[in-house]
N, C-alpha and C. Protein backbone atom coordinates (compact mmCIF):
# COMPACT_ATOMS: atom_id res chain seq x y z
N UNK A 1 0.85 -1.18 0.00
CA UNK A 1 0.00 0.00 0.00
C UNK A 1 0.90 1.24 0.00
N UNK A 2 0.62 2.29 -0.65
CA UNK A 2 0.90 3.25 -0.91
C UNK A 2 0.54 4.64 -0.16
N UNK A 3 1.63 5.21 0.51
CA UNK A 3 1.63 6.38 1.16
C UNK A 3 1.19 7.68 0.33
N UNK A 4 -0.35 7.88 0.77
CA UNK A 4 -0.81 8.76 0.28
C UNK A 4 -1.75 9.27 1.49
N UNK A 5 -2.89 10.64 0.97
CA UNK A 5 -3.57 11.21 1.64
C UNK A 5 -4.57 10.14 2.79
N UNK A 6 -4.66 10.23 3.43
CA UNK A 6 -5.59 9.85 4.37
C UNK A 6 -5.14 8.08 4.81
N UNK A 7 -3.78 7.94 5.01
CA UNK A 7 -3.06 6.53 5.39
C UNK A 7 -2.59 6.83 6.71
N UNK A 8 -2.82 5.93 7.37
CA UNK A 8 -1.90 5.80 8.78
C UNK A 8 -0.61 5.50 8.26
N UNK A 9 0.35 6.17 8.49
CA UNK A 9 1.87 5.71 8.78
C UNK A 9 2.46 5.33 9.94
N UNK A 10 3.36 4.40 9.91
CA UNK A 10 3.59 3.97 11.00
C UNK A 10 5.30 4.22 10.80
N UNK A 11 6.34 5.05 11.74
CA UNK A 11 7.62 5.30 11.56
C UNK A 11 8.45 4.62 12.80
N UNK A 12 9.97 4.18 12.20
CA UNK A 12 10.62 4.33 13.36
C UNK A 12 11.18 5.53 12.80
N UNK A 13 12.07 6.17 13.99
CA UNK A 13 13.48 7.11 12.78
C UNK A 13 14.29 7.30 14.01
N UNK A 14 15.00 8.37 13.56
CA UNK A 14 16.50 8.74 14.52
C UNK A 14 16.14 9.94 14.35
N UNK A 15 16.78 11.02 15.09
CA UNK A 15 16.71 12.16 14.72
C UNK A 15 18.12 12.69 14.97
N UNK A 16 18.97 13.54 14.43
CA UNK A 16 20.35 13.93 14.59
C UNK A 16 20.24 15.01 14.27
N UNK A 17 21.19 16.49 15.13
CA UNK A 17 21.30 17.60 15.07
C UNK A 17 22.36 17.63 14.01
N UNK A 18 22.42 18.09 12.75
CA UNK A 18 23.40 17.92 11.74
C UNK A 18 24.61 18.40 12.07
N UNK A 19 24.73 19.51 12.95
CA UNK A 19 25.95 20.59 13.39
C UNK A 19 26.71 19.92 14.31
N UNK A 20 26.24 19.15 15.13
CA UNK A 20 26.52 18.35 16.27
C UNK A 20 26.81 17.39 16.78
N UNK A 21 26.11 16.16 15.68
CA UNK A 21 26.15 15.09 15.45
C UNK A 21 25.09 14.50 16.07
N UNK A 22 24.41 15.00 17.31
CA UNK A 22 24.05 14.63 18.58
C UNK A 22 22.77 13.92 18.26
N UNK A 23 21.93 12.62 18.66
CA UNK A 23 21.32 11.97 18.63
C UNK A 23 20.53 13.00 19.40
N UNK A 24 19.14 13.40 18.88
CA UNK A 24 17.90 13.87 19.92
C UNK A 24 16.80 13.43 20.17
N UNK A 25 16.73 11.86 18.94
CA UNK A 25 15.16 11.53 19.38
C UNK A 25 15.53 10.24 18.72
N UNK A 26 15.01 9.14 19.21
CA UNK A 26 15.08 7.50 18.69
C UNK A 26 14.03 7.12 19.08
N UNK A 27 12.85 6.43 18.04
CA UNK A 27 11.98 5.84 18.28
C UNK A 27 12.05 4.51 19.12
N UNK A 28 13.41 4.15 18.78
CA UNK A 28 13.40 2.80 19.64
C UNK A 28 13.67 3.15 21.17
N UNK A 29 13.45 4.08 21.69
CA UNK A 29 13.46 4.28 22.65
C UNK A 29 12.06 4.74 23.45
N UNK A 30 11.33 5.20 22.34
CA UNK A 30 9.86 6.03 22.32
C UNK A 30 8.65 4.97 22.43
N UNK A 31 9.16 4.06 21.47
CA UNK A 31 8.04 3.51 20.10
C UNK A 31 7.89 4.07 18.79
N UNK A 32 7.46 3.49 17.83
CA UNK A 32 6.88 3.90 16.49
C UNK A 32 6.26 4.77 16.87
N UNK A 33 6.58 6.20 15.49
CA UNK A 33 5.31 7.17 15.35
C UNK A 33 4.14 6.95 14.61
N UNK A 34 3.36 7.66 14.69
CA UNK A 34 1.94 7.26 14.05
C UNK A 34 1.81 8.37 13.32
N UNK A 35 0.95 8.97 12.09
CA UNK A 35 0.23 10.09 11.87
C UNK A 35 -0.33 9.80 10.52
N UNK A 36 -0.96 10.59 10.80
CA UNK A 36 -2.31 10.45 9.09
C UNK A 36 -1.38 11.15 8.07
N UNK A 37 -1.31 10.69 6.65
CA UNK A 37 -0.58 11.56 5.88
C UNK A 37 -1.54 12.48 5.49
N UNK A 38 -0.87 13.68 5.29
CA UNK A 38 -1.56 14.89 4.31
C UNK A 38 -2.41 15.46 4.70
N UNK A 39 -2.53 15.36 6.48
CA UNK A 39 -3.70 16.65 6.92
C UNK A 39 -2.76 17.59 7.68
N UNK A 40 -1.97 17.39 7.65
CA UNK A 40 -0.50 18.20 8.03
C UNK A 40 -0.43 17.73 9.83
N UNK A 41 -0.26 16.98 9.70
CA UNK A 41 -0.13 16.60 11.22
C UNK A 41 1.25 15.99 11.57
N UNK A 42 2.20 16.03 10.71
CA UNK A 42 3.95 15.86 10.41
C UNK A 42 4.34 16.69 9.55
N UNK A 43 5.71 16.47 9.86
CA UNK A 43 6.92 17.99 8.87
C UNK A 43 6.08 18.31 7.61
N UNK A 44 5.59 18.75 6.73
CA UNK A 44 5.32 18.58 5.54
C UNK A 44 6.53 18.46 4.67
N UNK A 45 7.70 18.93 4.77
CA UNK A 45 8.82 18.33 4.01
C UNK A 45 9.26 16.40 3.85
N UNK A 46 8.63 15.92 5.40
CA UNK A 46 9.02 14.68 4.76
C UNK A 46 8.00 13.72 4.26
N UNK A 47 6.38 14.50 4.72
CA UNK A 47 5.79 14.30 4.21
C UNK A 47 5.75 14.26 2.67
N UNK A 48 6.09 15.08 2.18
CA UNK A 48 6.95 14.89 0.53
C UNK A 48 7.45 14.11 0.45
N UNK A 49 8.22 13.96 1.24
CA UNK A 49 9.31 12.77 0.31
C UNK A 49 8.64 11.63 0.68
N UNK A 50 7.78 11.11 1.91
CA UNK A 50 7.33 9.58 1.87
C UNK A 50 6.24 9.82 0.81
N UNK A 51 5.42 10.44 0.46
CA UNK A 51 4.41 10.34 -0.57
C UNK A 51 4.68 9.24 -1.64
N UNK A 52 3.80 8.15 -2.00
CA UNK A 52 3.68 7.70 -2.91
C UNK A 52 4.49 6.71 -2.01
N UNK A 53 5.97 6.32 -1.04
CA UNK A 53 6.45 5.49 -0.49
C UNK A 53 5.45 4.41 0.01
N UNK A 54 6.19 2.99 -0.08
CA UNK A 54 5.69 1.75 0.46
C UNK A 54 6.08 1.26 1.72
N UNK A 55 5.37 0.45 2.81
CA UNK A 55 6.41 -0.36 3.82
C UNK A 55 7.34 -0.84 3.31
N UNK A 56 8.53 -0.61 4.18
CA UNK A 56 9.68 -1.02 3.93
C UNK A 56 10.60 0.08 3.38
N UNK A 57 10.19 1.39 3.13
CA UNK A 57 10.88 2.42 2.80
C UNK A 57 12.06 2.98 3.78
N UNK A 58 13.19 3.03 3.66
CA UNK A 58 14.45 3.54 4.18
C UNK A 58 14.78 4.62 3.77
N UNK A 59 15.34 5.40 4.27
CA UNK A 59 15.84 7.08 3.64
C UNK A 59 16.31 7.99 4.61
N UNK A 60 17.26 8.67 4.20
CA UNK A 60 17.79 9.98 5.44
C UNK A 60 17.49 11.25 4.68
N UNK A 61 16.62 12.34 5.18
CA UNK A 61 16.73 13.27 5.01
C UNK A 61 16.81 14.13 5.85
N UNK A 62 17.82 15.74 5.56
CA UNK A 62 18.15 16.84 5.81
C UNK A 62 17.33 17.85 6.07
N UNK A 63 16.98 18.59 6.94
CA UNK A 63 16.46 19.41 7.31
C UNK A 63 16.82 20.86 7.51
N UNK A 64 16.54 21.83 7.01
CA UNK A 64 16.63 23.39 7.58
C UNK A 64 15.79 23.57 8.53
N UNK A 65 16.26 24.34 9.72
CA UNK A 65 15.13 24.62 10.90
C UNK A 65 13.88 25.76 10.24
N UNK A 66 13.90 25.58 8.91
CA UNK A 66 12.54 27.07 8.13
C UNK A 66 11.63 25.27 8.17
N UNK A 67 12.50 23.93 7.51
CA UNK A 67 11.57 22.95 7.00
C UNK A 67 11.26 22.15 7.56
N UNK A 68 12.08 22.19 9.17
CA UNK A 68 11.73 21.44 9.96
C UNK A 68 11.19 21.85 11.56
N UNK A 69 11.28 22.42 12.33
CA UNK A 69 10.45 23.05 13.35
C UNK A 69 10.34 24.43 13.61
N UNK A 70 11.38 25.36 12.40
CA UNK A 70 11.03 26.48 12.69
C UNK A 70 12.26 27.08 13.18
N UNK A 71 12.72 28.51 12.92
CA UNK A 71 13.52 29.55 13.46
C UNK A 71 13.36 29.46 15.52
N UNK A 72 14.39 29.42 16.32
CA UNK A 72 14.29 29.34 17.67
C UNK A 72 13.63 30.74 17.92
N UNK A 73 12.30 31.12 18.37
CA UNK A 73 11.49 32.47 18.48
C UNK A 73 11.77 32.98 20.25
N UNK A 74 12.99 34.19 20.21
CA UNK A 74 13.00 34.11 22.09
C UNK A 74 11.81 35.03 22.04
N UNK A 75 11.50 35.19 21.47
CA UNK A 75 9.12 35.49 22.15
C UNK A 75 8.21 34.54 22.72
N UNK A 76 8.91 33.15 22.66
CA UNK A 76 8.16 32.38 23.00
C UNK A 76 8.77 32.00 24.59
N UNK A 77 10.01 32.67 24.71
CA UNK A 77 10.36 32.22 26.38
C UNK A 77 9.77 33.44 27.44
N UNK A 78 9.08 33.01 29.03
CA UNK A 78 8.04 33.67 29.11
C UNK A 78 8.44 33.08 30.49
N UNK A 79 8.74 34.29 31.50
CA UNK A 79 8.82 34.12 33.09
C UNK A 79 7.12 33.84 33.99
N UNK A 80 6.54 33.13 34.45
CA UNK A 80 5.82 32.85 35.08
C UNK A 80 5.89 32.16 36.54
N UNK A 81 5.16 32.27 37.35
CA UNK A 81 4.89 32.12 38.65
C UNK A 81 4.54 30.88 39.10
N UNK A 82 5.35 30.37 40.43
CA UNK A 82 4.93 28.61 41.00
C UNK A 82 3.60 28.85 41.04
N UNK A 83 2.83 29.50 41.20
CA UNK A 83 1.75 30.19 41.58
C UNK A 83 0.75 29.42 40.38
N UNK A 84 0.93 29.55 39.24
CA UNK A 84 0.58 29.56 37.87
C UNK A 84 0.52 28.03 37.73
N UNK A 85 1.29 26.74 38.51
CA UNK A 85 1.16 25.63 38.80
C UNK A 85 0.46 25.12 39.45
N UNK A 86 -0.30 25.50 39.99
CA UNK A 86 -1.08 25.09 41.70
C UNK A 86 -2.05 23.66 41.35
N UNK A 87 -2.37 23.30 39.85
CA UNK A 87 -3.02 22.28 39.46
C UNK A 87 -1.95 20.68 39.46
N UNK A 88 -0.78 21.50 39.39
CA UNK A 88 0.26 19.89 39.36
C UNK A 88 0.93 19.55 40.89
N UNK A 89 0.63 18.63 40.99
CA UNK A 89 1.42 17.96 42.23
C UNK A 89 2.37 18.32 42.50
N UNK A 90 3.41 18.38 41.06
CA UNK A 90 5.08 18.75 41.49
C UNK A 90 5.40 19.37 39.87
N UNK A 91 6.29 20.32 39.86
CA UNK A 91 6.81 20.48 39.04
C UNK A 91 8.82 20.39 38.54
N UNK A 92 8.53 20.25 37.66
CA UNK A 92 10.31 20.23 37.72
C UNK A 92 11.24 20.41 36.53
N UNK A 93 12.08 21.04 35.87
CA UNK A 93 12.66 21.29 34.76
C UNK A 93 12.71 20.64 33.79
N UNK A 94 12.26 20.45 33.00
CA UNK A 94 12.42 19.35 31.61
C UNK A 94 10.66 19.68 31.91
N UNK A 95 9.93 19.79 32.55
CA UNK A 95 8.56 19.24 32.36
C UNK A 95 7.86 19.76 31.45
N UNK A 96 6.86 18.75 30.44
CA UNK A 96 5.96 19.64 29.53
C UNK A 96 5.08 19.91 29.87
N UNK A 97 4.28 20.85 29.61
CA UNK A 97 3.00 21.43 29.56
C UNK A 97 1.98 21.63 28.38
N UNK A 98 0.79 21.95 28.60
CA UNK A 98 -0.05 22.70 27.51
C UNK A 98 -0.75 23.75 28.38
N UNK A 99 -0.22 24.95 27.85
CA UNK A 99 -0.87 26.56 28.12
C UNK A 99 -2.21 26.69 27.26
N UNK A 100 -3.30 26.52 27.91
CA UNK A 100 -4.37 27.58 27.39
C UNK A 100 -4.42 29.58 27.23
N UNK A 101 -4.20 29.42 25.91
CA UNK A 101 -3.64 31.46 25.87
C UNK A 101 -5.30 32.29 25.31
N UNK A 102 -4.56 33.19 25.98
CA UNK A 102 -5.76 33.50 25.64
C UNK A 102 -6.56 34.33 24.30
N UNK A 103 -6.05 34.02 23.31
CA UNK A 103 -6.60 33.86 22.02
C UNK A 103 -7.31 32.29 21.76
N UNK A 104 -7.75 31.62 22.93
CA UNK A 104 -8.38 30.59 22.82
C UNK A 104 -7.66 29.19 21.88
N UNK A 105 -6.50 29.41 22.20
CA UNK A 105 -5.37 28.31 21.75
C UNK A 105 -4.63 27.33 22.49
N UNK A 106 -3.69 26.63 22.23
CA UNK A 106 -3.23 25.99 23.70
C UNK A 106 -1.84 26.10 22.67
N UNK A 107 -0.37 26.25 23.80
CA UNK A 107 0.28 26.42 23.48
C UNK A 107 1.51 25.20 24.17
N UNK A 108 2.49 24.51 23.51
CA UNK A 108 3.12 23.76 24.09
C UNK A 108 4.55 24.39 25.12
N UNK A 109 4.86 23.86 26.48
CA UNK A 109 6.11 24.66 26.50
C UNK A 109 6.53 23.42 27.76
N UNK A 110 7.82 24.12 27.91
CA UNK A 110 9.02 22.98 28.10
C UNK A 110 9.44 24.19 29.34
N UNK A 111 9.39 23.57 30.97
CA UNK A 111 10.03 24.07 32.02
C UNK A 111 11.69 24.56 32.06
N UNK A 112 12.24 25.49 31.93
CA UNK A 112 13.57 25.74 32.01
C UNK A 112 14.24 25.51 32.84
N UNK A 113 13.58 26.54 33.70
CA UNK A 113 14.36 26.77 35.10
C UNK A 113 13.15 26.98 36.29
N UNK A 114 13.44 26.50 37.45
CA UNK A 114 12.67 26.97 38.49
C UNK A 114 13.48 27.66 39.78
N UNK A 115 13.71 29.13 40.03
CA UNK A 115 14.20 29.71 41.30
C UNK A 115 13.29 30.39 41.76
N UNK A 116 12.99 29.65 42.85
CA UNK A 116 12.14 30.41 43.70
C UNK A 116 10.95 30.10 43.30
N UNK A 117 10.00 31.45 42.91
CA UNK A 117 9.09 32.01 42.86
C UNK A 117 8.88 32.03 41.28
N UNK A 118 10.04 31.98 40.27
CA UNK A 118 9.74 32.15 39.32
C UNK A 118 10.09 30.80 38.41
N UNK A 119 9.36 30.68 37.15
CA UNK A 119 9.53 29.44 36.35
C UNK A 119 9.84 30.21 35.31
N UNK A 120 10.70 29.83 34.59
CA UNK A 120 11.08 30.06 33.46
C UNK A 120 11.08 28.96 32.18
N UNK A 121 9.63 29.33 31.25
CA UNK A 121 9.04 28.24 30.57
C UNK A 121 9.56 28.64 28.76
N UNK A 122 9.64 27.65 28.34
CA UNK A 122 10.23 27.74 26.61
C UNK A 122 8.82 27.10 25.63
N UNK A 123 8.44 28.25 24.87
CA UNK A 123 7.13 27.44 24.10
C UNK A 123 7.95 26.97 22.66
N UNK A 124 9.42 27.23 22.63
CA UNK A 124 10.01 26.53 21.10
C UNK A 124 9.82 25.08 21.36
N UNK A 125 9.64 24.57 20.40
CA UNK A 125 10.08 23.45 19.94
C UNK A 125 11.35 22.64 20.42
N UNK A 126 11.76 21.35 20.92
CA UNK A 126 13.10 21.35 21.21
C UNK A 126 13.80 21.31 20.05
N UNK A 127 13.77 21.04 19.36
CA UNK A 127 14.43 21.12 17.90
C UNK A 127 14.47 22.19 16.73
N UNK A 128 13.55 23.20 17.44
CA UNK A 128 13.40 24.73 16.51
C UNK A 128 14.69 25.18 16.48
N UNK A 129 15.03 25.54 15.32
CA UNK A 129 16.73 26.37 15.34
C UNK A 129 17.84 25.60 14.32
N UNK A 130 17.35 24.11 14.58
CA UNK A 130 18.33 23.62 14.28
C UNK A 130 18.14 22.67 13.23
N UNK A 131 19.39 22.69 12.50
CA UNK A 131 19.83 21.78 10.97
C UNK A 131 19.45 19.71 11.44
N UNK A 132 18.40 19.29 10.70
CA UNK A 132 18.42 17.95 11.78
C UNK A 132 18.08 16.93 10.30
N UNK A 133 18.73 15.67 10.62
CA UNK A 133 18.96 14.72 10.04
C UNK A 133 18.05 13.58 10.23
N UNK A 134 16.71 13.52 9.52
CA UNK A 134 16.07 12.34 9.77
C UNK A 134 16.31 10.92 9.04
N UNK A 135 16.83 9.67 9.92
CA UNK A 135 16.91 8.63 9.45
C UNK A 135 15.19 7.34 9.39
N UNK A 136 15.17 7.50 8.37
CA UNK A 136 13.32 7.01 8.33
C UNK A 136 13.37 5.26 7.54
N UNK A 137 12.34 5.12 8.69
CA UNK A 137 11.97 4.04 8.08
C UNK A 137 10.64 3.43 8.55
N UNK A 138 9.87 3.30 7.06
CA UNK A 138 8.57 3.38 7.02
C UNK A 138 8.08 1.52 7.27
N UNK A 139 7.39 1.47 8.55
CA UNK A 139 7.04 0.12 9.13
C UNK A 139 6.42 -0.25 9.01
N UNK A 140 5.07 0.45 8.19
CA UNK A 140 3.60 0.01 8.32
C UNK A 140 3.05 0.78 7.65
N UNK A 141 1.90 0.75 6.72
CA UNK A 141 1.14 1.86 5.82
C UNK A 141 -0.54 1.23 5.80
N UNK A 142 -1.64 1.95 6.15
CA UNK A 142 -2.71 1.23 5.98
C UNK A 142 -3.78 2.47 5.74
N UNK A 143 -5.09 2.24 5.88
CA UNK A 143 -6.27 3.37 5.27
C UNK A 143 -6.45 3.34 7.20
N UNK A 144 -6.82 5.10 7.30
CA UNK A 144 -6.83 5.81 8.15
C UNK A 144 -8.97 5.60 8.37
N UNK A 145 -9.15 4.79 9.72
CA UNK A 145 -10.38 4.53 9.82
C UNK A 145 -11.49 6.37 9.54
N UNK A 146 -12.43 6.06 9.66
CA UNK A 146 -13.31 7.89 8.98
C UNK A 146 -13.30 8.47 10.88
N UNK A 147 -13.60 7.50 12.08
CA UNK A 147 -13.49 8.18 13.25
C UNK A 147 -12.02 8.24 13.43
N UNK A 148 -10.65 8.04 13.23
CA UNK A 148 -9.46 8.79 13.02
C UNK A 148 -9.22 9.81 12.10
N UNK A 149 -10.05 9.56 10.47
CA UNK A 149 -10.06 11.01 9.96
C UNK A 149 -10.68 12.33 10.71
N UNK A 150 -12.27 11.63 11.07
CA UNK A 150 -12.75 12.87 12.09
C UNK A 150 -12.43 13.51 13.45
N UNK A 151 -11.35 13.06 13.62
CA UNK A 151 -10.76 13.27 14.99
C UNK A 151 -9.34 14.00 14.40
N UNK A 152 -8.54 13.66 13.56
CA UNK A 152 -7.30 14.25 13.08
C UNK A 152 -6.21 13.39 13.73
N UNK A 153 -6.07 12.06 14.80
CA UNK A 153 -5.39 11.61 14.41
C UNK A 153 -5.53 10.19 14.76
N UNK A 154 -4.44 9.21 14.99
CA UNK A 154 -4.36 8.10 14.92
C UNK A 154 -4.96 7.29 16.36
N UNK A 155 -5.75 6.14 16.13
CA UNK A 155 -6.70 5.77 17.21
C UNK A 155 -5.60 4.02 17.45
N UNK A 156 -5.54 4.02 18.85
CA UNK A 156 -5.15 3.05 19.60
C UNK A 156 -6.18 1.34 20.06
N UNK A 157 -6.69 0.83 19.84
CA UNK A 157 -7.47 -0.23 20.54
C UNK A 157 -7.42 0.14 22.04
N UNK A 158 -8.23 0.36 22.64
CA UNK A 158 -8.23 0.64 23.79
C UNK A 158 -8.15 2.08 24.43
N UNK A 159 -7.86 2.83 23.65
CA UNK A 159 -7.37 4.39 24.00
C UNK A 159 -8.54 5.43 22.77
N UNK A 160 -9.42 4.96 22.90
CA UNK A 160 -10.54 5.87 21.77
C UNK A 160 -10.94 6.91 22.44
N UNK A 161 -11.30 6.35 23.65
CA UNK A 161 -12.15 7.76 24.49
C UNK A 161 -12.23 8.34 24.25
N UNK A 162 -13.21 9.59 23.43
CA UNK A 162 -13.29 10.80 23.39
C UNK A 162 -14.53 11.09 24.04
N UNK A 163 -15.03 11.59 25.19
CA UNK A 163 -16.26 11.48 25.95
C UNK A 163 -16.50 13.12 26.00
């Protein structure tokens, strides 16, 4: 089957900072990714290149941070208050979040630093900025059920809940 619009893909990959060498993301450490092709719910650059690809597809491609998460934006780093936590048990550096903003959006961000009183939160991307090397390999290709199309993304056996 053929990687086209409205297919579940199923990925392992690697991810490598090209400048650096540095390993930043291994599925075999994660699990396989999942995502629907062509509702833009992955890079759209490599979405290109798997198009039309079969299981069993291998390939490394190169990334610019314009084609792959984006220019590092310091507008998106943003001092806030322990105060501003009071819903989590514990917080602690590395931790993710989702910000509800108030243009009625939710915004992703990544804990920096915590002194004191103040948190210092990052809404980039961890990989925004930077030149990155995806090693791909395509594990699985099948038709994307119509309640995963109507939802936008990939549904689990056991994990459907949407209540």
């Amino acid at each position: 089957m053929r990687i086209e619009e409205n297919k579940v893909v199923t990925l392992d990959f690697k991810v490598y900072d090209v400048d650096t060498k540095e390993l930043l993301e291994d599925t075999a450490e994660l699990g396989p990714f999942f995502y629907i092709h062509g509702i833009g719910a992955f890079i759209p650059k490599i979405e290109e290149v798997l198009e039309g690809k079969e299981k069993g597809y291998v390939g490394t491609l190169e990334l610019t941070p314009e084609e792959g998460y984006g220019e590092y934006d310091p507008e998106l780093l943003d001092e806030m208050s322990r105060a501003d936590f009071v819903e989590f048990d514990d917080i602690y550096e590395g931790m993710e979040f989702i910000a509800d903003m108030d243009d009625d959006t939710e915004q992703n961000y990544v804990i920096k630093e915590i002194e004191d009183d103040k948190v210092m939160v990052d809404g980039n991307h961890p990989f925004s900025g930077k030149n990155l090397r995806f090693e791909l390999n395509v594990t699985d290709v099948r038709d994307a059920t119509d309640v995963e199309l109507e939802h936008g993304h990939v549904h689990f056996h056991g994990f459907e809940d949407h209540e």
